[in-house]
Protein backbone atom coordinates (compact mmCIF):
# COMPACT_ATOMS: atom_id res chain seq x y z
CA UNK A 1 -12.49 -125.16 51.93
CA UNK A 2 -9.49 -123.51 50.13
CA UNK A 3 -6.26 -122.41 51.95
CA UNK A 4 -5.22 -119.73 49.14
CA UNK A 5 -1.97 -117.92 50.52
CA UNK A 6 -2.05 -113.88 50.19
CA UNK A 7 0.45 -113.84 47.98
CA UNK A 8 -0.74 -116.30 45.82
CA UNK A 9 -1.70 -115.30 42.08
CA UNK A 10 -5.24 -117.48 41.26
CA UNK A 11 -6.66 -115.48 38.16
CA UNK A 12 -10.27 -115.17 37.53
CA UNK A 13 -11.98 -118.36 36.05
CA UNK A 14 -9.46 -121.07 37.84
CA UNK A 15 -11.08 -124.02 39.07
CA UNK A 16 -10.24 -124.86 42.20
CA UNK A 17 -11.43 -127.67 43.88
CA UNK A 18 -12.21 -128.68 47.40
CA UNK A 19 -9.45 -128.26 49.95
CA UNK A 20 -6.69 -127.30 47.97
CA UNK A 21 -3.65 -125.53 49.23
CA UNK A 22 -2.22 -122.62 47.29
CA UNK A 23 1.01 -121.62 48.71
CA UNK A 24 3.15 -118.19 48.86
CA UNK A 25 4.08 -117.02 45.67
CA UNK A 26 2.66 -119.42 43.42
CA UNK A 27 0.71 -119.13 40.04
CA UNK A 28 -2.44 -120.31 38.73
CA UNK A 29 -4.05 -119.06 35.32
CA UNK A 30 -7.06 -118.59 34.87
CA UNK A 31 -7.96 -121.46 32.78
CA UNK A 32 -6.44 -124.24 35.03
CA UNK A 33 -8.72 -126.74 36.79
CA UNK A 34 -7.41 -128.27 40.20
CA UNK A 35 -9.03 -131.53 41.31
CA UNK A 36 -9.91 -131.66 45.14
CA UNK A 37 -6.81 -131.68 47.78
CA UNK A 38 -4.23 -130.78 44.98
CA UNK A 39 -1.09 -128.82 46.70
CA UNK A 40 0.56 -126.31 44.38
CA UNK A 41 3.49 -125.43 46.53
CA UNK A 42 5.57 -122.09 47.22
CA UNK A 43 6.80 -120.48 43.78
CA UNK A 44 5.63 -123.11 41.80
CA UNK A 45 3.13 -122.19 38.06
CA UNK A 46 0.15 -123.88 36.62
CA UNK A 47 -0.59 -122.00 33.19
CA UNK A 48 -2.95 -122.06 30.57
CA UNK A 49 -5.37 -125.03 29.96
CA UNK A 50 -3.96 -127.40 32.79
CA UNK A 51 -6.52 -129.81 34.59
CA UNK A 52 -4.80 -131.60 37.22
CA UNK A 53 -6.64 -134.32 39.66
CA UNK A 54 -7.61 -135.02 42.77
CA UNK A 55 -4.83 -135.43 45.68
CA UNK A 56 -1.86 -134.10 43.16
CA UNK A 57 1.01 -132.20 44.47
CA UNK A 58 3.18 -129.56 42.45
CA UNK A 59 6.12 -128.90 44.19
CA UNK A 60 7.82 -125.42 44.29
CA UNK A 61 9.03 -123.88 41.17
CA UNK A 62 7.58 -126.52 39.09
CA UNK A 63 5.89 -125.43 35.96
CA UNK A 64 3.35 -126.55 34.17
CA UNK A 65 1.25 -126.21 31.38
CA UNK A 66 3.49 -123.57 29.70
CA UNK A 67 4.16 -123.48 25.68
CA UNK A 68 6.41 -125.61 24.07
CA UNK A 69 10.32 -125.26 23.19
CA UNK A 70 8.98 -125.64 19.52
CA UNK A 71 10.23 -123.21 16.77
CA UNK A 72 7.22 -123.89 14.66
CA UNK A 73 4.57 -123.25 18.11
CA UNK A 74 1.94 -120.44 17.56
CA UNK A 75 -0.29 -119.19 20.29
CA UNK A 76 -3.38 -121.98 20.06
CA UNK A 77 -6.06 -122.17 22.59
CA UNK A 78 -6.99 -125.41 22.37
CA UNK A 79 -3.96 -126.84 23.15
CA UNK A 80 -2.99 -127.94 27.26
CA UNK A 81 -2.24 -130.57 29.91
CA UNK A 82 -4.35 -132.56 31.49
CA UNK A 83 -2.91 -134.66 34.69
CA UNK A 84 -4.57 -137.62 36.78
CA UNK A 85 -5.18 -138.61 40.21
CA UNK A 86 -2.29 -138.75 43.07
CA UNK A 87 0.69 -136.97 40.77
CA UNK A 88 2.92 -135.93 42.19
CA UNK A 89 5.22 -133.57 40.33
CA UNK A 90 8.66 -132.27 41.92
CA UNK A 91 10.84 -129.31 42.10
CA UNK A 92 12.05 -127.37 38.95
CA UNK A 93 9.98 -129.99 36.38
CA UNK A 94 8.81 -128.56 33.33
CA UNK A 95 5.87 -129.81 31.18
CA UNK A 96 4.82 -128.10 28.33
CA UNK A 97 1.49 -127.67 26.68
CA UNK A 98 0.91 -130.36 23.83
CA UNK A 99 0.35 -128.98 19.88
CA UNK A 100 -1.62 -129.66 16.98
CA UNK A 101 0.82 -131.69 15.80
CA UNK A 102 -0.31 -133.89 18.69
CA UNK A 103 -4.19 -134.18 19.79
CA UNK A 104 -3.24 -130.74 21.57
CA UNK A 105 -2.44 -132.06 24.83
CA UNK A 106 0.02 -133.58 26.98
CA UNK A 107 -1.10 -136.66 29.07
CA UNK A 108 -0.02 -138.02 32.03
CA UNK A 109 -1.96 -140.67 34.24
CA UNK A 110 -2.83 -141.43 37.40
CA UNK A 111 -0.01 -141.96 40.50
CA UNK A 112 2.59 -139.97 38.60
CA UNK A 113 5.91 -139.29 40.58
CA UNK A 114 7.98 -136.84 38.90
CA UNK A 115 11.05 -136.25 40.29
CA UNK A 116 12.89 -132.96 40.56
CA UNK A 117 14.37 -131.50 37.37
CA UNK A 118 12.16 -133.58 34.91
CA UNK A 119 11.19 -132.61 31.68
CA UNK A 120 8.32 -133.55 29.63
CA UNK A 121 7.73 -132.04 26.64
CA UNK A 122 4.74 -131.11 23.81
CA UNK A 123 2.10 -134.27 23.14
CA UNK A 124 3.44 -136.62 25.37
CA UNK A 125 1.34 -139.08 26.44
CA UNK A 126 2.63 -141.24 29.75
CA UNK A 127 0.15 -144.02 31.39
CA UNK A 128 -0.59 -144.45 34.72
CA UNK A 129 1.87 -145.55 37.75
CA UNK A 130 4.77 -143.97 36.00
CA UNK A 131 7.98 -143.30 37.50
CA UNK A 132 10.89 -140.35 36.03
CA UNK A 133 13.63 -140.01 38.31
CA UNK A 134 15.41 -136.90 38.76
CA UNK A 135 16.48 -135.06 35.38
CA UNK A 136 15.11 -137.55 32.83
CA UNK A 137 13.89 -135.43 30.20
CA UNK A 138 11.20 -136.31 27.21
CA UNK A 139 11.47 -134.84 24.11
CA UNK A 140 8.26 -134.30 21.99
CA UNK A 141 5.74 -137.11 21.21
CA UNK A 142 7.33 -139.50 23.45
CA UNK A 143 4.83 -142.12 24.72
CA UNK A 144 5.86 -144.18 28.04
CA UNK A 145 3.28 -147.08 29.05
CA UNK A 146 1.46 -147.90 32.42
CA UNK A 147 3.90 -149.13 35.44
CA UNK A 148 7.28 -147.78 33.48
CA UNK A 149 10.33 -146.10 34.95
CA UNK A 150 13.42 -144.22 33.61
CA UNK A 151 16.02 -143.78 35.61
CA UNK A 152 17.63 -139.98 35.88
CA UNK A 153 19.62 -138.01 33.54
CA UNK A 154 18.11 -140.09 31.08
CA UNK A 155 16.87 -138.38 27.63
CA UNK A 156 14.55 -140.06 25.16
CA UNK A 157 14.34 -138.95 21.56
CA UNK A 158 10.93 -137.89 20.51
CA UNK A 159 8.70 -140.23 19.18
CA UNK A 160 10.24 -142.61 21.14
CA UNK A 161 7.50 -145.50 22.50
CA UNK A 162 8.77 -147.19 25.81
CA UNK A 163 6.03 -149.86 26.38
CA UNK A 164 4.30 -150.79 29.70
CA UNK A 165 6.40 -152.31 32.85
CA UNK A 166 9.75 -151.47 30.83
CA UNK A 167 12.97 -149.92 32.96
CA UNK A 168 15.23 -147.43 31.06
CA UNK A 169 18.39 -147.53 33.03
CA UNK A 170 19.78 -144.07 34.12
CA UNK A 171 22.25 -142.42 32.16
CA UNK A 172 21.07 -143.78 29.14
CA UNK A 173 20.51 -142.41 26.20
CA UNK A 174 17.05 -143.49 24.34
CA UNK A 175 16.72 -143.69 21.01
CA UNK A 176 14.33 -146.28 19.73
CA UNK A 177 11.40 -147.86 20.93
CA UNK A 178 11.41 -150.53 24.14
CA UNK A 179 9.13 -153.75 23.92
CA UNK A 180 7.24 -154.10 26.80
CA UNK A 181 8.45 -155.86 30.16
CA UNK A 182 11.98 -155.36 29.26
CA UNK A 183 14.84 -153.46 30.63
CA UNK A 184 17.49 -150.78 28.03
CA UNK A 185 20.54 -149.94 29.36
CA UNK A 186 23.50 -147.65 27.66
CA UNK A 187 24.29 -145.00 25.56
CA UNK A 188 22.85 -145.35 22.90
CA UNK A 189 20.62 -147.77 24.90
CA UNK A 190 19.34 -151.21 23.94
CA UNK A 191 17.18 -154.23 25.75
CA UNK A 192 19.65 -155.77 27.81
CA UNK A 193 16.79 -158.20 29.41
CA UNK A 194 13.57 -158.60 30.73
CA UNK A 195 12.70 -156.18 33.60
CA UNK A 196 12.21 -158.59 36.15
CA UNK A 197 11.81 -156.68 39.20
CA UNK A 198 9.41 -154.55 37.40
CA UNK A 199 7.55 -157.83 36.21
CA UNK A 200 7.68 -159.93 39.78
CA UNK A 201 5.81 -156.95 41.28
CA UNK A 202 2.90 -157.12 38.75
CA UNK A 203 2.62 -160.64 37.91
CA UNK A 204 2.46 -164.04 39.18
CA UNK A 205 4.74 -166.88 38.30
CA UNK A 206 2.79 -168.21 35.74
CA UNK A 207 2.89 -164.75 33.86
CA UNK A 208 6.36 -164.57 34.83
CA UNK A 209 7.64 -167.59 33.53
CA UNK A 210 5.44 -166.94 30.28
CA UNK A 211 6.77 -163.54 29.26
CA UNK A 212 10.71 -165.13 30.60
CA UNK A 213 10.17 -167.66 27.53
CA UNK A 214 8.53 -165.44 24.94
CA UNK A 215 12.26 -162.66 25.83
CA UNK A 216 14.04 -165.81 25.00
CA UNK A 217 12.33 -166.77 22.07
CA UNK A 218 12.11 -163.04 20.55
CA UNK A 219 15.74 -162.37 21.50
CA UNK A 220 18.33 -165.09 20.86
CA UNK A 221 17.53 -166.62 17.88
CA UNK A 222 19.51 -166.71 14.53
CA UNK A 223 16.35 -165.09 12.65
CA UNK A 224 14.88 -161.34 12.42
CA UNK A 225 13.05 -160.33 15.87
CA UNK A 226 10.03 -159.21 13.60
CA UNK A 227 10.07 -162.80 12.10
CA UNK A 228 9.97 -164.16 15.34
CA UNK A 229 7.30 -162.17 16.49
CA UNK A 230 4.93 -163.33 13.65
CA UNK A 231 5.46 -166.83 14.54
CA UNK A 232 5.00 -166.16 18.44
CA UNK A 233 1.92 -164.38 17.94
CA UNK A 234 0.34 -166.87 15.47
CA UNK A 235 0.76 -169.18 18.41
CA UNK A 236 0.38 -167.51 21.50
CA UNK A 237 -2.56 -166.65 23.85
CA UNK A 238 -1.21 -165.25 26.74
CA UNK A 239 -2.05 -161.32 26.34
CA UNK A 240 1.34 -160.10 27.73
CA UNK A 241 3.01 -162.04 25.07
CA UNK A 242 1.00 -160.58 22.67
CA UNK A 243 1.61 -157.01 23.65
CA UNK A 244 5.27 -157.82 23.03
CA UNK A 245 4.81 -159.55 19.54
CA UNK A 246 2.15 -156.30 18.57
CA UNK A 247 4.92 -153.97 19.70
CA UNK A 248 7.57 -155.02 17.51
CA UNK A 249 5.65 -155.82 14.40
CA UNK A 250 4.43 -152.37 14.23
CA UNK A 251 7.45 -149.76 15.85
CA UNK A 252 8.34 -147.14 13.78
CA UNK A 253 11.53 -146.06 14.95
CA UNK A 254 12.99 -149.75 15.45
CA UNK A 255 13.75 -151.82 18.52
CA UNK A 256 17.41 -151.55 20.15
CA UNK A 257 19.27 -154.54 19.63
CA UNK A 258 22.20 -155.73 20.64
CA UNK A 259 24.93 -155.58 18.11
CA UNK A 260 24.72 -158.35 15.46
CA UNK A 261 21.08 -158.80 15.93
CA UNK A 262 18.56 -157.06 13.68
């Protein structure tokens, strides 16, 4: 069963899935597929090659799927946004279709909250259990691990890499990547700690105390953090710890110290 509203605009060859709600006034192209029980609320747009999953909500005057705010972007069909399980995506977002500078497609997991006036731009690819609070906005290529959050009116340069369980303080301003399990905070923003509230939720005190002495062994030492992450992962076995090490050893962009460490 579909509850399609008459004003609704569902063009020919949309997918729509088992009891989904399609409310006044909103937009659905004809290439999108909705999973079952997605909501697109009143006003809001789904365009071009948009697959969204089961139990999602788009809230009104949300839009997604559209082209990118690229300069370089031509028309290419093969390019889209695909969207997991249990999003749920609030008012005024946009999130643009991904380019063939990317794969072609913008990727965002399962349990997705969105909050209102989010951006995320072309190719970026967030995990699952993600959290963007009102007005954080990614630039292109930005990739954001599972169980993350950044805080609103946060922006994150592109290519950016924020790794899994990390907290990006709001009002910050993100330029480099964040290791995994720790916290930035500032403008420009840098690791401050780990994220332990983030951590505690995930983990139990064994992996807690683990990744606690791995932060302090990474972070306040005399010695280069990518020296210090050679000789942590030559020694560890713990997997979290090793996601950390991994992460450092091979960022592009650099890791955000605090001044006087490099």
């Amino acid at each position: 069963m579909k509850n399609i509203h008459q004003t609704a605009v569902v063009e020919d060859g949309a997918i729509i899935g088992e009891d989904c709600v399609i409310e006044a006034y909103a937009y659905v192209s004809k290439d999108t597929v909705l999973g079952d029980n997605v909501t697109v609320k009143q006003g809001a747009r789904v365009l071009g090659k948009t697959k969204i999953g089961d139990n999602s909500r788009i809230f009104s005057y949300a839009i997604v799927g559209d082209i990118p705010q690229d300069i370089s972007y031509q028309a290419q069909s093969d390019t889209g946004v695909i969207i997991g399980k249990n999003a749920t995506i609030r008012e005024f977002c946009t999130i643009n279709s991904g380019t063939h500078k990317g794969d072609g497609l913008t990727k965002i997991g399962d349990n997705a909250f969105i909050m209102a006036y989010c951006h995320i731009a072309h190719d970026c690819i967030l995990g699952n259990d993600i959290i963007l609070a009102n007005n954080a906005t990614l630039a292109g290529h930005v990739e954001i691990g599972d169980f993350a959050v950044v805080g609103g009116l946060t922006p994150i340069h592109q290519f950016v890499k924020i790794g899994e369980s990390c907290m990006i303080a709001g009002a910050s301003a993100l330029s480099q990547d964040v290791v995994p399990f720790c916290l930035a905070e500032g403008n420009r923003a840098y690791i401050r700690s780990l994220n332990l509230v983030g951590i505690r939720r995930r983990f139990d005190k064994e992996q807690v105390e683990s990744l606690v002495s791995a932060y302090r062994f990474l972070f306040n030492q005399g010695i280069s953090i990518k020296e210090q992450s050679e000789i942590l992962l030559s020694k560890t076995k713990d997997k979290n710890v090793k996601k950390m090490c991994e992460f450092i050893l091979n960022t592009k962009r650099g890791i955000p110290l605090a001044k006087g460490r490099d």
